[in-house]
Every structure is written in C-alpha cells, then in structure tokens.
PDB file of N, CA and C in Angstrom:
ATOM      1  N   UNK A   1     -10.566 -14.555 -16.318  1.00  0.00           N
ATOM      2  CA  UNK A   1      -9.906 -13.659 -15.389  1.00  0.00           C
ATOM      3  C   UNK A   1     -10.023 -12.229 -15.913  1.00  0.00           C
ATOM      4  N   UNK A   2     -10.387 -11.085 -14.947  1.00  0.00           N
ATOM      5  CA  UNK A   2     -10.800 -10.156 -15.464  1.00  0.00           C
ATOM      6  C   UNK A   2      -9.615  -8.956 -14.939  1.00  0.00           C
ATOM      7  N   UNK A   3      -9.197  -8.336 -15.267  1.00  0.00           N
ATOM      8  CA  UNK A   3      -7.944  -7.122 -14.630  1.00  0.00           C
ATOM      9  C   UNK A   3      -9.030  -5.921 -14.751  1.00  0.00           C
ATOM     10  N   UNK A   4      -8.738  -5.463 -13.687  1.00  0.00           N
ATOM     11  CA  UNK A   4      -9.272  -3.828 -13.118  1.00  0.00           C
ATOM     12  C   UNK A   4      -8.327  -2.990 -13.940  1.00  0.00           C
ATOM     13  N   UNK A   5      -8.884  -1.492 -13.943  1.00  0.00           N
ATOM     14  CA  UNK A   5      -7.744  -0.774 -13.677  1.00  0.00           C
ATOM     15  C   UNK A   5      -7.461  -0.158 -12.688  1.00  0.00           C
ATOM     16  N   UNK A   6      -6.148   0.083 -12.996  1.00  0.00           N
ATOM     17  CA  UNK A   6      -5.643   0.471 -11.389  1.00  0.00           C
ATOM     18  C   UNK A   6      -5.326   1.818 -11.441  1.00  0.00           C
ATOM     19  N   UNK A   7      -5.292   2.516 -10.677  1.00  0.00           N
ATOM     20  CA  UNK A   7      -5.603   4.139 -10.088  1.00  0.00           C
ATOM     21  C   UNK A   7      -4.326   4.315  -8.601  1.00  0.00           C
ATOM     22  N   UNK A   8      -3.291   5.303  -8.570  1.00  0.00           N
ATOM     23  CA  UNK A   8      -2.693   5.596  -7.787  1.00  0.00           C
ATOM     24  C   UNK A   8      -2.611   6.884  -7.105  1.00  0.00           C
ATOM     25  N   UNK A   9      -2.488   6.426  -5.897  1.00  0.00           N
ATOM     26  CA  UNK A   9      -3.168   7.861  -5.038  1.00  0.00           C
ATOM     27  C   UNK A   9      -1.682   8.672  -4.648  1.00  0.00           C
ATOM     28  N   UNK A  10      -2.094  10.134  -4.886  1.00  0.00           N
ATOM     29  CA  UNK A  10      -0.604  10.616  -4.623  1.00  0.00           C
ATOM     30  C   UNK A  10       0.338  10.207  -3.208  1.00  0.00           C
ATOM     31  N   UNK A  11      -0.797   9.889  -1.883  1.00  0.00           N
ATOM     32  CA  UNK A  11       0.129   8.964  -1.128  1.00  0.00           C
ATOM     33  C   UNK A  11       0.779   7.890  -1.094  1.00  0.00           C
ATOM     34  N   UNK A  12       0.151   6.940  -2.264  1.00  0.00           N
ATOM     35  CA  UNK A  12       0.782   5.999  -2.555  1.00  0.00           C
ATOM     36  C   UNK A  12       1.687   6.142  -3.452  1.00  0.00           C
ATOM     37  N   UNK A  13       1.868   6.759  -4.348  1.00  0.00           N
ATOM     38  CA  UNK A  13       3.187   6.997  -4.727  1.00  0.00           C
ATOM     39  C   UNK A  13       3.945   7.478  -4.189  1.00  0.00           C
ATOM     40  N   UNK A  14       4.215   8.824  -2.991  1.00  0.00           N
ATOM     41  CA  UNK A  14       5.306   9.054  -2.497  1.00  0.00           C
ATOM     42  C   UNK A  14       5.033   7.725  -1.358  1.00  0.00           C
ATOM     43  N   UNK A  15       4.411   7.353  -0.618  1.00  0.00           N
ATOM     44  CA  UNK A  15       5.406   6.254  -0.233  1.00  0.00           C
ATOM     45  C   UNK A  15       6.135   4.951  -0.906  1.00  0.00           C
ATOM     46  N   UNK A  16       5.687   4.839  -2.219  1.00  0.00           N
ATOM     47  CA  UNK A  16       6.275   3.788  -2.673  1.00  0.00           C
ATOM     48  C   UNK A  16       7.693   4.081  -3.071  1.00  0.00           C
ATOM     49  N   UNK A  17       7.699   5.607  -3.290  1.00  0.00           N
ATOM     50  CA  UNK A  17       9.230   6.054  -3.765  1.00  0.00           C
ATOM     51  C   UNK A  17      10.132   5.809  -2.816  1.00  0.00           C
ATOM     52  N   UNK A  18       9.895   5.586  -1.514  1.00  0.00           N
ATOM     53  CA  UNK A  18      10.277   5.135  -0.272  1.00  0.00           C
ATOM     54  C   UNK A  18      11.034   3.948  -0.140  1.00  0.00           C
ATOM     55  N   UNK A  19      11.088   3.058  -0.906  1.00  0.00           N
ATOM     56  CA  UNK A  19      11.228   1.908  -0.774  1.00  0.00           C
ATOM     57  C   UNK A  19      12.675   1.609  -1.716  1.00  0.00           C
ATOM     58  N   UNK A  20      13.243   0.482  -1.375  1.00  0.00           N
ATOM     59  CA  UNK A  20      14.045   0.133  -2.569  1.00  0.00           C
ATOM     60  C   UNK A  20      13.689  -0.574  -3.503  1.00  0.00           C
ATOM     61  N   UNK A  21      14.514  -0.911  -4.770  1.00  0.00           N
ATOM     62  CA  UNK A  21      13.721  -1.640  -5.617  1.00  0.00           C
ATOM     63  C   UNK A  21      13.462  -2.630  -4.950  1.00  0.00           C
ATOM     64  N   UNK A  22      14.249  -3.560  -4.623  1.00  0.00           N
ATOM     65  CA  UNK A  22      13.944  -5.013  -4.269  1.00  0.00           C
ATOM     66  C   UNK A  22      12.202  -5.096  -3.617  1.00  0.00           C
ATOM     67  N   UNK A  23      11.996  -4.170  -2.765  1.00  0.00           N
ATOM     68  CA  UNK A  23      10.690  -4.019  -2.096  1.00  0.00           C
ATOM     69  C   UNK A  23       9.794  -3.342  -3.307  1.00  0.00           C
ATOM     70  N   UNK A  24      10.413  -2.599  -4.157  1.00  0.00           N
ATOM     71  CA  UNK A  24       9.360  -2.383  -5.236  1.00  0.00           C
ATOM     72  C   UNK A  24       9.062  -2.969  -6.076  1.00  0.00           C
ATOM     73  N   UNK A  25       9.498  -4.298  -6.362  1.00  0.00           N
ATOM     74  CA  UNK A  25       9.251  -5.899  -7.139  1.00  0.00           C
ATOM     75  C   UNK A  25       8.248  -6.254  -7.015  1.00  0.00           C
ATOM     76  N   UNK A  26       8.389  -6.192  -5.061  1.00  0.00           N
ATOM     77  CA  UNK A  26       7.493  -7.218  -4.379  1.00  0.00           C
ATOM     78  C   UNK A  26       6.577  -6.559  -4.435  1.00  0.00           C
ATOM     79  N   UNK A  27       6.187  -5.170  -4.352  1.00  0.00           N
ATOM     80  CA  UNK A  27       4.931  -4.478  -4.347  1.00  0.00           C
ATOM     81  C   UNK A  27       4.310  -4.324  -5.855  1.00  0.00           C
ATOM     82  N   UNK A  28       4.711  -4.689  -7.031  1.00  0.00           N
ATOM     83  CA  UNK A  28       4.341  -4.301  -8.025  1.00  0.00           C
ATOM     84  C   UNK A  28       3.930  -5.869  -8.141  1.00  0.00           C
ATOM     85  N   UNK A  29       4.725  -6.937  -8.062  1.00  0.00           N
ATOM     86  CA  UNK A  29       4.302  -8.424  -8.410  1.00  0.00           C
ATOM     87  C   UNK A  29       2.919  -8.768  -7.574  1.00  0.00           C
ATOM     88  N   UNK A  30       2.932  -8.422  -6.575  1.00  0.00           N
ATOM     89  CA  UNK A  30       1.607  -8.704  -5.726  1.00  0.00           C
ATOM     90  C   UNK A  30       0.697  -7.572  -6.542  1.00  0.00           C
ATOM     91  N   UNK A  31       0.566  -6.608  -6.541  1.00  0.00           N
ATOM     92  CA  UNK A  31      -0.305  -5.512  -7.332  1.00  0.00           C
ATOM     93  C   UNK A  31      -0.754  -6.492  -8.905  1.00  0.00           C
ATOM     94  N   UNK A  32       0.223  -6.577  -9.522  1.00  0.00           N
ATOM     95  CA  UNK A  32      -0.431  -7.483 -11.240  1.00  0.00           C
ATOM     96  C   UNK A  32      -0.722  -8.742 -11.137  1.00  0.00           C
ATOM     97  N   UNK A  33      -0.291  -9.803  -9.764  1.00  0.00           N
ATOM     98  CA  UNK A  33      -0.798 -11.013 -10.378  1.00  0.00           C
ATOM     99  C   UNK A  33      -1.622 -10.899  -9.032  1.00  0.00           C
ATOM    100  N   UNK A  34      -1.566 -10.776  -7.979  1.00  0.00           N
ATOM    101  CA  UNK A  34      -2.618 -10.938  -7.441  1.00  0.00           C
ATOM    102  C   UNK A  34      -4.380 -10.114  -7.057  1.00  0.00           C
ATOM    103  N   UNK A  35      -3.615  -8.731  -6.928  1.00  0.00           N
ATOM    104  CA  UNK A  35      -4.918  -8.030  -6.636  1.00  0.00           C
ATOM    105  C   UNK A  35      -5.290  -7.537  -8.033  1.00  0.00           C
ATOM    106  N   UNK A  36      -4.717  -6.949  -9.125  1.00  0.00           N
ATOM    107  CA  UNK A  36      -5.445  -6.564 -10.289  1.00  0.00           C
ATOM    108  C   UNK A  36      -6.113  -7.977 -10.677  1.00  0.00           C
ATOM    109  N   UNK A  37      -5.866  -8.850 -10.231  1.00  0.00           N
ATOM    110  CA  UNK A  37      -6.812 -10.110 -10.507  1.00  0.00           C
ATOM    111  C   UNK A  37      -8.016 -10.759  -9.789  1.00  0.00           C
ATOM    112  N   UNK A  38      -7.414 -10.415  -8.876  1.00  0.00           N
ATOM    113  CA  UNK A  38      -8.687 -11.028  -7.884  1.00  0.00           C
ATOM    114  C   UNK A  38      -8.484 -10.108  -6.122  1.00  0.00           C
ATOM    115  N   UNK A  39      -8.693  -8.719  -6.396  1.00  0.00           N
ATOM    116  CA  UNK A  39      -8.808  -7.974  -5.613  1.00  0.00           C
ATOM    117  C   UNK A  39      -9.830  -8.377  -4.344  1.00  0.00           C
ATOM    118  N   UNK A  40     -10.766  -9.234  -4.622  1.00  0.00           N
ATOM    119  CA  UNK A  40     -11.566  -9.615  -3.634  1.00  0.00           C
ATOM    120  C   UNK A  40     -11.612 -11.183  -2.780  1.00  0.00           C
ATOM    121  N   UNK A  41     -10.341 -11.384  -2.956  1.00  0.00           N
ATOM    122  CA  UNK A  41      -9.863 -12.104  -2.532  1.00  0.00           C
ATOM    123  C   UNK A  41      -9.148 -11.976  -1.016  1.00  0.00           C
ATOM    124  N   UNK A  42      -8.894 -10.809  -0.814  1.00  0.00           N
ATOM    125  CA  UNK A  42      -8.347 -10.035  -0.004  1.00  0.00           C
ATOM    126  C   UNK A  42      -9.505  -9.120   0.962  1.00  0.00           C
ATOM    127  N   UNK A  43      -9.040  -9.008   2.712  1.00  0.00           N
ATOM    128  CA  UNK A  43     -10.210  -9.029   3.588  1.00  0.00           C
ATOM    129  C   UNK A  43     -10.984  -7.602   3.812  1.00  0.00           C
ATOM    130  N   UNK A  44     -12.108  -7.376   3.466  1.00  0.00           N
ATOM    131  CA  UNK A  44     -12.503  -6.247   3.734  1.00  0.00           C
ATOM    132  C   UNK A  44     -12.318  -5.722   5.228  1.00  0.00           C
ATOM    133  N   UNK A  45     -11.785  -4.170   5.589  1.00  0.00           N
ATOM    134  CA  UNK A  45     -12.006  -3.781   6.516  1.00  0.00           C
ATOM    135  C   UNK A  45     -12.636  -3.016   7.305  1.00  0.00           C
ATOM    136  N   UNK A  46     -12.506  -3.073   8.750  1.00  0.00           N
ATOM    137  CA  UNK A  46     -13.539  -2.441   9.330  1.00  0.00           C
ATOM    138  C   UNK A  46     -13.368  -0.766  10.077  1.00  0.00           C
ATOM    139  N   UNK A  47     -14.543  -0.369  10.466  1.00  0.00           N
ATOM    140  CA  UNK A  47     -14.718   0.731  11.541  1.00  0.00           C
ATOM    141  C   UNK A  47     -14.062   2.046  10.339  1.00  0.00           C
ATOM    142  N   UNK A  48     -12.845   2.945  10.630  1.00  0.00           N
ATOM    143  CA  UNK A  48     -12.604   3.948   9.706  1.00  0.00           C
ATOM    144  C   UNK A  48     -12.547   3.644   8.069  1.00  0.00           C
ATOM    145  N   UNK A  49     -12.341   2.134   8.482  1.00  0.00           N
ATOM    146  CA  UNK A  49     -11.596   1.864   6.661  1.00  0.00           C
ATOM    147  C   UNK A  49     -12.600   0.708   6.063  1.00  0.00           C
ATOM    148  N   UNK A  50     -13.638   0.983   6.468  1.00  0.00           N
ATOM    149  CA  UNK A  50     -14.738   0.608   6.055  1.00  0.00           C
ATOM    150  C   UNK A  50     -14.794   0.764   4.627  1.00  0.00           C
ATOM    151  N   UNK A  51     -14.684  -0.393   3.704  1.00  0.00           N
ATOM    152  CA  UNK A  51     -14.996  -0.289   2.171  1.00  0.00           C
ATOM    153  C   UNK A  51     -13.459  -0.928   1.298  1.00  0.00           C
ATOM    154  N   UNK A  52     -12.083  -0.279   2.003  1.00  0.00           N
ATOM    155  CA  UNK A  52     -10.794  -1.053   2.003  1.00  0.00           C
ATOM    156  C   UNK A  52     -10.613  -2.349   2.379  1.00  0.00           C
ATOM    157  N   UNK A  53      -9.544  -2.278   1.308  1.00  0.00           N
ATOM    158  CA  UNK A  53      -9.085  -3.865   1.608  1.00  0.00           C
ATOM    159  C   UNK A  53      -7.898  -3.814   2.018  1.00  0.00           C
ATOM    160  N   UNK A  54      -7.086  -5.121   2.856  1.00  0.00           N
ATOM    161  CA  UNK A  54      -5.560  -5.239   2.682  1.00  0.00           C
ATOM    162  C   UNK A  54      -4.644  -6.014   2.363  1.00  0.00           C
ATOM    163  N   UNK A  55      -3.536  -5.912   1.499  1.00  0.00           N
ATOM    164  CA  UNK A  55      -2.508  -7.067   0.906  1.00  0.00           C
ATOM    165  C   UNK A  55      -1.610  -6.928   2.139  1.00  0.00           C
ATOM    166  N   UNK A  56      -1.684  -8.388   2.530  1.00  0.00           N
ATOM    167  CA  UNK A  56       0.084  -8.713   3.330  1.00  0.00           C
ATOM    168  C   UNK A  56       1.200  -8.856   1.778  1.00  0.00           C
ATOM    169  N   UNK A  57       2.012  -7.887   1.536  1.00  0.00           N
ATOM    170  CA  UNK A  57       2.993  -8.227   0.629  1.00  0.00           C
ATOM    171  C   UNK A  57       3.872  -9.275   1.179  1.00  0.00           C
ATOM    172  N   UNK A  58       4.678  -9.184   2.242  1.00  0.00           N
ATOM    173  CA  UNK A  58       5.920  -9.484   2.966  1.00  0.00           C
ATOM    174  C   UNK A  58       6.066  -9.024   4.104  1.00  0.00           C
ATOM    175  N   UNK A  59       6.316 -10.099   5.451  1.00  0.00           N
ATOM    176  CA  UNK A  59       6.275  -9.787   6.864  1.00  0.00           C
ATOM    177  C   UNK A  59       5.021  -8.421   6.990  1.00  0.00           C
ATOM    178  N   UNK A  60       5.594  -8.013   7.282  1.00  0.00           N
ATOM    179  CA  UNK A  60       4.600  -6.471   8.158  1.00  0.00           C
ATOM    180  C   UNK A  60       4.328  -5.286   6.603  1.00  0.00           C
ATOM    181  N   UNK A  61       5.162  -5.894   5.873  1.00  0.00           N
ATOM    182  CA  UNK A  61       4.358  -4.869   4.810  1.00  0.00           C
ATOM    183  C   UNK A  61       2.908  -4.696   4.165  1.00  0.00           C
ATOM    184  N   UNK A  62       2.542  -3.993   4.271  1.00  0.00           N
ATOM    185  CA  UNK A  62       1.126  -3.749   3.674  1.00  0.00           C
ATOM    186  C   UNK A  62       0.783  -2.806   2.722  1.00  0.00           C
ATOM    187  N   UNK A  63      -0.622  -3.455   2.093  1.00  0.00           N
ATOM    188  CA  UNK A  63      -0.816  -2.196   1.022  1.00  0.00           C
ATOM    189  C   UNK A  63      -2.480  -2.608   1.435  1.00  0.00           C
ATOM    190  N   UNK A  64      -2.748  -1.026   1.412  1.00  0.00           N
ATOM    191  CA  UNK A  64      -4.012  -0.823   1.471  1.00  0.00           C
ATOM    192  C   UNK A  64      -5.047  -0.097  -0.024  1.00  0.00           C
ATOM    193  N   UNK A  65      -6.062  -0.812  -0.820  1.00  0.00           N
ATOM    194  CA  UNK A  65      -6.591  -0.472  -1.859  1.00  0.00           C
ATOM    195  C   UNK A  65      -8.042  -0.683  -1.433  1.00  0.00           C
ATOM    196  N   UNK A  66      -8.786   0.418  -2.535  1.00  0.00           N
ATOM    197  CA  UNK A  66     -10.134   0.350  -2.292  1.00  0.00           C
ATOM    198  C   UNK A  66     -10.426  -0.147  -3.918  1.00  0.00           C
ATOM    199  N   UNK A  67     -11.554  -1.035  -3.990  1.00  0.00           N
ATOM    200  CA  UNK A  67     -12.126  -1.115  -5.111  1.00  0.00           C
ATOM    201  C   UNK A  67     -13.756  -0.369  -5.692  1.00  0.00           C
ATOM    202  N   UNK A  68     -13.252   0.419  -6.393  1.00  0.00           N
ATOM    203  CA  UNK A  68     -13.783   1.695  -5.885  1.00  0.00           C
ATOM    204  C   UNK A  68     -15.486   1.313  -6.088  1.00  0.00           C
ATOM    205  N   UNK A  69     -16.021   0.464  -7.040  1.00  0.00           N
ATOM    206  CA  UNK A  69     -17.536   0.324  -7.071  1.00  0.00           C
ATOM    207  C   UNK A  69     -17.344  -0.030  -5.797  1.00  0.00           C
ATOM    208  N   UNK A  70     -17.096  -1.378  -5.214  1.00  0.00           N
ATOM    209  CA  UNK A  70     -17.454  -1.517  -3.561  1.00  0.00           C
ATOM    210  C   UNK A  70     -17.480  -0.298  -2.530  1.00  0.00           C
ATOM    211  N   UNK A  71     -16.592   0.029  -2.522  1.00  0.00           N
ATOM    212  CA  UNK A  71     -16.246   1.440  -1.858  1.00  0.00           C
ATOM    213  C   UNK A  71     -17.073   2.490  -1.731  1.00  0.00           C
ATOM    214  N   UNK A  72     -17.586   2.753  -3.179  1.00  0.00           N
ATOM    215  CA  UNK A  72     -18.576   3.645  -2.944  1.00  0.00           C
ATOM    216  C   UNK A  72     -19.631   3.263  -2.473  1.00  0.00           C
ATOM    217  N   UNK A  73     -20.431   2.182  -1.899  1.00  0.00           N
ATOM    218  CA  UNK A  73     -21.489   1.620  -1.246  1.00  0.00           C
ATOM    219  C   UNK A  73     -21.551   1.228  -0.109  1.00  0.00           C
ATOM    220  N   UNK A  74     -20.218   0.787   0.232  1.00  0.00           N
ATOM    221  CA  UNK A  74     -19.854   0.828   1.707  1.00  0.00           C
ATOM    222  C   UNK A  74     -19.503   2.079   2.483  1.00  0.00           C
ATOM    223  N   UNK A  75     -19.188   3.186   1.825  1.00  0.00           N
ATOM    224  CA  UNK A  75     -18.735   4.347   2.627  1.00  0.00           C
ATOM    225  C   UNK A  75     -19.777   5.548   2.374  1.00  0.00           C
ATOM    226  N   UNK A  76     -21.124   4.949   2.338  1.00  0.00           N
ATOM    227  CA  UNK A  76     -22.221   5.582   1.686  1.00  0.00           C
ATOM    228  C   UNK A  76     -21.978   6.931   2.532  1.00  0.00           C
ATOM    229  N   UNK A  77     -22.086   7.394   4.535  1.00  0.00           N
ATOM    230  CA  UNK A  77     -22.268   7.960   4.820  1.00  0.00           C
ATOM    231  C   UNK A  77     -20.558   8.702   5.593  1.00  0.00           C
ATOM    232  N   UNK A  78     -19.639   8.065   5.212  1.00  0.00           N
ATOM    233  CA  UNK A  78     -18.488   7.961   5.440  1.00  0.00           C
ATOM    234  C   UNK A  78     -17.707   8.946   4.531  1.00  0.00           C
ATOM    235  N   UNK A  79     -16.415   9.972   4.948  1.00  0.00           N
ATOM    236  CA  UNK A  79     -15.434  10.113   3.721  1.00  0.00           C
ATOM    237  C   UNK A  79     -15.203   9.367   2.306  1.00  0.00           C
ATOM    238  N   UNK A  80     -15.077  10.044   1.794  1.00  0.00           N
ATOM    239  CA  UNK A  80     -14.571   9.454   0.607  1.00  0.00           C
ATOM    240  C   UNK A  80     -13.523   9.686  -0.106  1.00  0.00           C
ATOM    241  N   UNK A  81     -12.603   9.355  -1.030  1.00  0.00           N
ATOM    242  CA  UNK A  81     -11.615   9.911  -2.091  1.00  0.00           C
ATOM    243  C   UNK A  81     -12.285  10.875  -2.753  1.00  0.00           C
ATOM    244  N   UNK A  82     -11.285  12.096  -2.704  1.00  0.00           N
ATOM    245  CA  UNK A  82     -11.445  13.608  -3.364  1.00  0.00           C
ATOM    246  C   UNK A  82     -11.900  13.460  -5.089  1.00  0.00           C
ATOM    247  N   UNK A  83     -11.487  12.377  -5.603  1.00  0.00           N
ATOM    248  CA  UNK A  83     -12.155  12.185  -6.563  1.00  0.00           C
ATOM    249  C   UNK A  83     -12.967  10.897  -7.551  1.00  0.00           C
ATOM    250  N   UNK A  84     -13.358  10.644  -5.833  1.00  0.00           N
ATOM    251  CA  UNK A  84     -14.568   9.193  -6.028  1.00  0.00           C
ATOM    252  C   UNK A  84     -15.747   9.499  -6.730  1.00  0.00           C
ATOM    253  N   UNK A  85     -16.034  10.722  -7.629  1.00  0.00           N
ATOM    254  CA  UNK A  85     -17.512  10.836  -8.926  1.00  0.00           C
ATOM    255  C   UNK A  85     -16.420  10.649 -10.102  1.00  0.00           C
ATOM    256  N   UNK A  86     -15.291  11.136 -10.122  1.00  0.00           N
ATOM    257  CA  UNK A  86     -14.206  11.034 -11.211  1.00  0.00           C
ATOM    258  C   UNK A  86     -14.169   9.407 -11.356  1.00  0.00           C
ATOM    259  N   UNK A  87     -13.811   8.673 -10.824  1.00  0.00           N
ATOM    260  CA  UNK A  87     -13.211   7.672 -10.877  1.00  0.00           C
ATOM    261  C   UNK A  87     -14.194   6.473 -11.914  1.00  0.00           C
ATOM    262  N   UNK A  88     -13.578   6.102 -12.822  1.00  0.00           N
ATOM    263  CA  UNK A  88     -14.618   4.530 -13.753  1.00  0.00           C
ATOM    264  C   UNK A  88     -14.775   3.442 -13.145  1.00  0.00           C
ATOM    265  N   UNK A  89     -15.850   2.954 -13.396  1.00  0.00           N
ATOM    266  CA  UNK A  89     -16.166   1.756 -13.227  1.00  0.00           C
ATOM    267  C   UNK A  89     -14.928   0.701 -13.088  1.00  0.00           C
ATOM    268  N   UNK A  90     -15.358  -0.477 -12.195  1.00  0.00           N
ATOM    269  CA  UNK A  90     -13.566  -1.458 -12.547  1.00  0.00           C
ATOM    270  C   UNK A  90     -12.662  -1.034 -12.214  1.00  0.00           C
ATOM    271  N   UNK A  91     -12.265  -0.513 -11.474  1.00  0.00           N
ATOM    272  CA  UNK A  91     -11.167   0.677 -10.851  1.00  0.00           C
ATOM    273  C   UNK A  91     -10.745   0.281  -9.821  1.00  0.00           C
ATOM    274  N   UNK A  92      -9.283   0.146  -9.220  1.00  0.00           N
ATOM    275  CA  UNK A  92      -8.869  -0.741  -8.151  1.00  0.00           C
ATOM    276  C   UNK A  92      -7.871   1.255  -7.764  1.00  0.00           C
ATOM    277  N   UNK A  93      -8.098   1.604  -6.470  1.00  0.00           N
ATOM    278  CA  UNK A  93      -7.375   2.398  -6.119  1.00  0.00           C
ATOM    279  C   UNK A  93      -6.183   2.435  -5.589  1.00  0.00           C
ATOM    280  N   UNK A  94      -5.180   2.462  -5.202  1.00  0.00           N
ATOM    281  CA  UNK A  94      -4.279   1.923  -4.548  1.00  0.00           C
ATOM    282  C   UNK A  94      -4.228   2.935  -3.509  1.00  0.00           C
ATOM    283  N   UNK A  95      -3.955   3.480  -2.347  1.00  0.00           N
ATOM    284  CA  UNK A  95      -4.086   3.809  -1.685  1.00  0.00           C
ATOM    285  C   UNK A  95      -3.034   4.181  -0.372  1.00  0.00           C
ATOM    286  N   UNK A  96      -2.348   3.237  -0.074  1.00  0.00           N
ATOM    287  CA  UNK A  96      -1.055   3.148   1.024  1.00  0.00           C
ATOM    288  C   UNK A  96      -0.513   2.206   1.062  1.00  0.00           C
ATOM    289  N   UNK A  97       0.738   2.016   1.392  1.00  0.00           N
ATOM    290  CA  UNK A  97       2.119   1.252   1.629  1.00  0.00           C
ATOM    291  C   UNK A  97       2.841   1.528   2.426  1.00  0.00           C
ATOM    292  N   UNK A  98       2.210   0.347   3.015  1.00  0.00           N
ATOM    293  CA  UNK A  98       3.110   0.948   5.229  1.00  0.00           C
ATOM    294  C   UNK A  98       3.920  -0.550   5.530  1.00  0.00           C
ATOM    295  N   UNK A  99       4.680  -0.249   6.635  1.00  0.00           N
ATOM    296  CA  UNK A  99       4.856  -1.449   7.520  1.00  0.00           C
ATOM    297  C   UNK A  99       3.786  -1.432   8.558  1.00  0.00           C
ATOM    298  N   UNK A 100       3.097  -2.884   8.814  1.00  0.00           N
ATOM    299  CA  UNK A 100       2.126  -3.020   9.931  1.00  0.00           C
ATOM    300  C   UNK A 100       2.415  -2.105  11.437  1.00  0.00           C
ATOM    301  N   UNK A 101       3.839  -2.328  11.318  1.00  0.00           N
ATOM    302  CA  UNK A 101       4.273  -2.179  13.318  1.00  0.00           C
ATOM    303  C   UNK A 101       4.364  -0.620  13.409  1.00  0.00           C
ATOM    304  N   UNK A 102       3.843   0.600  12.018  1.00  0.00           N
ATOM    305  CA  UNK A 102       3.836   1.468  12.118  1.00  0.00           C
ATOM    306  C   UNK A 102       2.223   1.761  12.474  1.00  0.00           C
ATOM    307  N   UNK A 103       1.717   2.761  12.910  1.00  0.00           N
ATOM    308  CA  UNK A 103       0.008   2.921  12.750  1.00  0.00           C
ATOM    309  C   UNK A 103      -0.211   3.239  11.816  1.00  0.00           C
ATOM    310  N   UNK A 104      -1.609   2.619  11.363  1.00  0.00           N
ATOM    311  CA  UNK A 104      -2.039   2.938   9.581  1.00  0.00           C
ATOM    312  C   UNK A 104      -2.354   4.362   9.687  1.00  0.00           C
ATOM    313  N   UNK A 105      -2.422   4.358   8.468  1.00  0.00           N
ATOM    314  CA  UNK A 105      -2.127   5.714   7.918  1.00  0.00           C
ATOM    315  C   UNK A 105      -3.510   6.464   7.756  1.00  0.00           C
ATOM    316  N   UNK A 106      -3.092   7.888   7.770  1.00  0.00           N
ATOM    317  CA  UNK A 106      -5.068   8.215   7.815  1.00  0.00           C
ATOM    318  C   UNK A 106      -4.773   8.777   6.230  1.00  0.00           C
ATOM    319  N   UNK A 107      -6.061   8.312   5.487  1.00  0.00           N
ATOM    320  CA  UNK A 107      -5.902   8.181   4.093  1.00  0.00           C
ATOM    321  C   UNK A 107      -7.091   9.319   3.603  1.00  0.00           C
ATOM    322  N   UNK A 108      -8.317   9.243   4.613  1.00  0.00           N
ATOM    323  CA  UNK A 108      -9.145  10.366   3.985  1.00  0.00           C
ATOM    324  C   UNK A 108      -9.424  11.687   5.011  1.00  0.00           C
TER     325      UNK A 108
END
C-alpha cells in the first residue's frame, strides 16, 4: 500500500473550516484511510472536471481531489491549478468540500 502526499488548496481549507468537528472526522478519516490510499479507486470525472475525482464522504457530502500526475495528462488542453509545474510527483490535491444539493464549485 502506497500513501500519496497530500496537498491542500486554499479553497479547501476555508471550506473545511466550515464544518463542525464531527463532519471534520468524517472528512479527514475518508482522506487517510481511503483516498491517500487508493485514490483511484474513486470515479474519474467528466466535461469541466475532467482529470478530478470524487469522494461520497456522507449523504450529499463531497470532496473533490485531483491526483495531480493524472491530472496533468488529462487536462492537457484544459485549465489547470495555479501551481500544477510546482507540484511533486505522488501528490493527491485536495481541492473542494461541498454538499451535492449545492452546485459544484468552480475550482479553476
């Protein structure tokens, strides 16, 4: 089993500050045992967010992460993160933390 590292985007931290703890458990327990582990386990998406992935945490909560080698090959002609040449190898981005029944969030 291999762990990424993980990378947080200043939107994802102010929305995570958003939350209460109890919801910040659940977002940190899904973050270390599931996606820093097997990030590709989880469904790539399409059309704007082409190269992202998404975690169902709980009901309608979501978190949206890019893994950034994939990312950069899928979003060849697409936006990118302001500092996707910065970023290392093995690198899991984190990206947003919404409820579904809100519209996703525009990230780039």
């Amino acid at each position: 089993m291999y762990l990424f590292n993980l990378q947080e985007s200043k939107q994802f931290k102010k929305e995570f500050k958003n939350f209460d703890r109890k919801t910040q458990e659940k977002i940190n327990n899904t973050i270390l045992e599931e996606i820093q582990t097997n990030p590709k386990n989880f469904p790539l998406m399409k059309y704007e967010y082409t190269g992202l992935r998404e975690s169902k945490i709980v009901g309608t909560l979501r978190l949206l992460f890019a893994i950034c080698d994939e990312c950069r090959e899928l979003r060849n002609n697409l936006k990118k993160c302001i500092d996707c040449n910065e970023i290392e190898q093995n690198t899991i981005k984190l990206l947003s933390v919404f409820y579904h029944k809100h519209k996703y969030p525009k990230i780039f």
